[in-house]
C-alpha atoms as a PDB file:
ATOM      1  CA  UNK A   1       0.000   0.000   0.000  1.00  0.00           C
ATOM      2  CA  UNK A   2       1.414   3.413  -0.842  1.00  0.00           C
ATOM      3  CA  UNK A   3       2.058   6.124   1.488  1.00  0.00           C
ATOM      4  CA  UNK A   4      -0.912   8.449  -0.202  1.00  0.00           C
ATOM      5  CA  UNK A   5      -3.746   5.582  -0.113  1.00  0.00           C
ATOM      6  CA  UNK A   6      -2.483   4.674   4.264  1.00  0.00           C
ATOM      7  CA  UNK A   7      -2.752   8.745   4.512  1.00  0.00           C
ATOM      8  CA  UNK A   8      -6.618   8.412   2.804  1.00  0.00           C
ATOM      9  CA  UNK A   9      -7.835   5.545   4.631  1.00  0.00           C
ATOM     10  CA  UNK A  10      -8.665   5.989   8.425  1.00  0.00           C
ATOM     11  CA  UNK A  11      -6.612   3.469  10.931  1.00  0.00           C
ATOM     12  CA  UNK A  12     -10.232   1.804  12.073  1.00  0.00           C
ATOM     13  CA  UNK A  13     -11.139   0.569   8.281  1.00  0.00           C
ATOM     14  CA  UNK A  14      -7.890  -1.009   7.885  1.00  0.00           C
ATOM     15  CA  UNK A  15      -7.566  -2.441  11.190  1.00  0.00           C
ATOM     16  CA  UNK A  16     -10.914  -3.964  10.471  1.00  0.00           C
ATOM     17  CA  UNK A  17     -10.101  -5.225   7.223  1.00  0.00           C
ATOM     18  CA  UNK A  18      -6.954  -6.807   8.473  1.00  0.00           C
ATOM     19  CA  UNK A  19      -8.830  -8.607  11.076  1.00  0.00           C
ATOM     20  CA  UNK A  20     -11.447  -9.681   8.592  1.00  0.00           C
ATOM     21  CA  UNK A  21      -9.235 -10.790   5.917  1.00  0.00           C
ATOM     22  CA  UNK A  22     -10.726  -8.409   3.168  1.00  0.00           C
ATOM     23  CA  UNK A  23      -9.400  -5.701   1.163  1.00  0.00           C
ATOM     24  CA  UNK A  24      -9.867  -2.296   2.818  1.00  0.00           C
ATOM     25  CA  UNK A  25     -12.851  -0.639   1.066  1.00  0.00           C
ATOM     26  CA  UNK A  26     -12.635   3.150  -0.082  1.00  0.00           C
ATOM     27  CA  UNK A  27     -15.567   5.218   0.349  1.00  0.00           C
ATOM     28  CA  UNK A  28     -16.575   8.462   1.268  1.00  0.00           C
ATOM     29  CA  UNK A  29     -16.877   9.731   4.676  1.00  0.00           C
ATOM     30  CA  UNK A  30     -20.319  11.012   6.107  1.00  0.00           C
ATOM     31  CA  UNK A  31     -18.535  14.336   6.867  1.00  0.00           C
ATOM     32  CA  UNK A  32     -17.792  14.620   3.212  1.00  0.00           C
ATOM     33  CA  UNK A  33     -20.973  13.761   1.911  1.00  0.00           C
ATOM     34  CA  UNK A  34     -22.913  16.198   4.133  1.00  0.00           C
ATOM     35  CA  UNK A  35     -20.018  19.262   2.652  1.00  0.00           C
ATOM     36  CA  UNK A  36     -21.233  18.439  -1.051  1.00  0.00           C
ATOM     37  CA  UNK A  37     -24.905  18.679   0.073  1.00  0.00           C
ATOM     38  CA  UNK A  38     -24.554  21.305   1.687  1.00  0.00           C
ATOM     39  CA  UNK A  39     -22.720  23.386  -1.326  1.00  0.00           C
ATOM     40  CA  UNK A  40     -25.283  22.341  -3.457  1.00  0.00           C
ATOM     41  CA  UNK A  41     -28.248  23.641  -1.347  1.00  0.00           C
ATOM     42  CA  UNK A  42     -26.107  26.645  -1.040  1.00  0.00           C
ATOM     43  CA  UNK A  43     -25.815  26.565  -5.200  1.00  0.00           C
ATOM     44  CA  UNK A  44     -29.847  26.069  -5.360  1.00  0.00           C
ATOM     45  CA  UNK A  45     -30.864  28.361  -2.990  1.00  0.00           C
ATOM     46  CA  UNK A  46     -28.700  31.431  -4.997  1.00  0.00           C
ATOM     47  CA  UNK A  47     -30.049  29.897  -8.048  1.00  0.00           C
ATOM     48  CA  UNK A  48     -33.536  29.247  -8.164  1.00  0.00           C
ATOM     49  CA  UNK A  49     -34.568  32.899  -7.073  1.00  0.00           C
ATOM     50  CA  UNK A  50     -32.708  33.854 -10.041  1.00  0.00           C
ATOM     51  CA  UNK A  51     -34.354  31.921 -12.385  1.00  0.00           C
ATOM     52  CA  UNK A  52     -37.674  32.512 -11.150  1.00  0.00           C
ATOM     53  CA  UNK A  53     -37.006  36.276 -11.309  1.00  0.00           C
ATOM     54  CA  UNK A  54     -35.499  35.919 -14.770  1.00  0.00           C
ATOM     55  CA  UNK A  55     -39.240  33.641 -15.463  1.00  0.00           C
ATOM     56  CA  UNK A  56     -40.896  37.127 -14.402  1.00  0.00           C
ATOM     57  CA  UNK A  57     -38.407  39.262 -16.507  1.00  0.00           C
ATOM     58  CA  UNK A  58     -39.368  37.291 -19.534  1.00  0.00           C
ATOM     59  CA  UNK A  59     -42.972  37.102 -18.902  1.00  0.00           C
ATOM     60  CA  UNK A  60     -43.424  40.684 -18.522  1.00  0.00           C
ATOM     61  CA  UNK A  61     -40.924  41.345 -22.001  1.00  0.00           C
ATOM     62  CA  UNK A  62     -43.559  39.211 -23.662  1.00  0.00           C
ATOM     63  CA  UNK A  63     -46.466  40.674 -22.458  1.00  0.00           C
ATOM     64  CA  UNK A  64     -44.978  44.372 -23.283  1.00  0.00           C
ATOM     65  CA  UNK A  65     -44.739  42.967 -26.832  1.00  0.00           C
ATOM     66  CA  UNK A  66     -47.682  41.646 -27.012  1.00  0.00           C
ATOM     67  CA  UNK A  67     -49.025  45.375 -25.557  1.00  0.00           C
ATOM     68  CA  UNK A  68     -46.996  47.032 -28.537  1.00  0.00           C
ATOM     69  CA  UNK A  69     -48.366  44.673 -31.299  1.00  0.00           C
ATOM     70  CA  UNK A  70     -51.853  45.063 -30.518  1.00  0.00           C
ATOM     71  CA  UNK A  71     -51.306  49.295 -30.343  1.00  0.00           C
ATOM     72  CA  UNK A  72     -49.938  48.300 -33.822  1.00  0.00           C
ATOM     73  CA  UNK A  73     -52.964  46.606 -35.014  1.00  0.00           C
ATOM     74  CA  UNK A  74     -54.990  48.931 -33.795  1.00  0.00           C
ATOM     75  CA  UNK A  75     -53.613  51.893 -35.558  1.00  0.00           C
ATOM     76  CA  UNK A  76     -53.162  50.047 -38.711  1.00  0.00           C
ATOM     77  CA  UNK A  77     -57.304  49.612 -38.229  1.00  0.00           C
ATOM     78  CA  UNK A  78     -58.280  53.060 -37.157  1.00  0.00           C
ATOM     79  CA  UNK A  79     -55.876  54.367 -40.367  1.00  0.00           C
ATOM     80  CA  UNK A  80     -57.105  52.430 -43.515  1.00  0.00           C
ATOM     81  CA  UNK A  81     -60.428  52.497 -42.458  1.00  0.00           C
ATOM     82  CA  UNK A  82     -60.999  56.133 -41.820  1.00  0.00           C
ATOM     83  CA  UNK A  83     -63.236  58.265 -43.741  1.00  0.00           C
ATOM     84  CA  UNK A  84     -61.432  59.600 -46.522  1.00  0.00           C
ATOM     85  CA  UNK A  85     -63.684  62.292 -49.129  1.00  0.00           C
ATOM     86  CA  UNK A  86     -65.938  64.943 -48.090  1.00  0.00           C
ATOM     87  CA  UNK A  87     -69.542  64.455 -49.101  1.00  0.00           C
ATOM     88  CA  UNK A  88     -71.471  68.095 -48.461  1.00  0.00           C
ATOM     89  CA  UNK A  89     -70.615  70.854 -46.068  1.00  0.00           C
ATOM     90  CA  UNK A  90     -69.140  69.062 -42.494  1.00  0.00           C
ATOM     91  CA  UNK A  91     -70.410  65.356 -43.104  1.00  0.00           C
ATOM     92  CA  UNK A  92     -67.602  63.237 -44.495  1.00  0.00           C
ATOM     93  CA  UNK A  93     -68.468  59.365 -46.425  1.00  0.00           C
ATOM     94  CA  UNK A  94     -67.052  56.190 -44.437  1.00  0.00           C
ATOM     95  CA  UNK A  95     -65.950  54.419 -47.853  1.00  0.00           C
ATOM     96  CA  UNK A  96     -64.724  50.806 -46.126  1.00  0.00           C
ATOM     97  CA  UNK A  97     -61.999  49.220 -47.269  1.00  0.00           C
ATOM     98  CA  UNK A  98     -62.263  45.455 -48.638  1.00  0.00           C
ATOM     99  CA  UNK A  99     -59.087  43.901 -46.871  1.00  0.00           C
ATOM    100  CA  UNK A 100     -60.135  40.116 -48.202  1.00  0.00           C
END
């Protein structure tokens, strides 16, 4: 056994193994285990607020859009279908348009 792999194992595993006849096992330690879970519920908890705030961020861009195309439509309406040639005096002719 090297010097690095009797540094990594703990003196109770080997002693154990010894005894038992078996090949020490490597595995991680609880302590280790609960240091990776921990990071990663550090990770999540940073990044899920800023995805759900980016959700929001996106959903109101769309619905600005969506604002902008309909003031489009609208004024594409309200200006080819606007009366266009005087009749008599003030009263003006609504002459529709055929769109189709």
């Amino acid at each position: 056994m090297t010097d690095a792999r009797r540094f990594i194992l703990s003196p109770l595993v080997c002693r154990r193994s010894r005894l038992a006849g078996e090949r020490p096992r490597r595995a991680f330690t609880m302590i280790e285990l609960l240091i990776v879970v921990s990071i990663i519920g550090i990770l999540a908890s940073i990044a899920i607020p800023n995805f759900l705030q980016a959700q929001t961020r996106a959903k109101v861009a769309r619905a600005k859009t969506e604002m902008a195309m309909l003031e489009l439509a609208w004024n594409s309406i309200i200006w080819t279908r606007r009366p266009t040639r005087r009749i008599s005096g003030r009263a003006t002719a609504w002459i529709p348009t055929c769109t189709g």
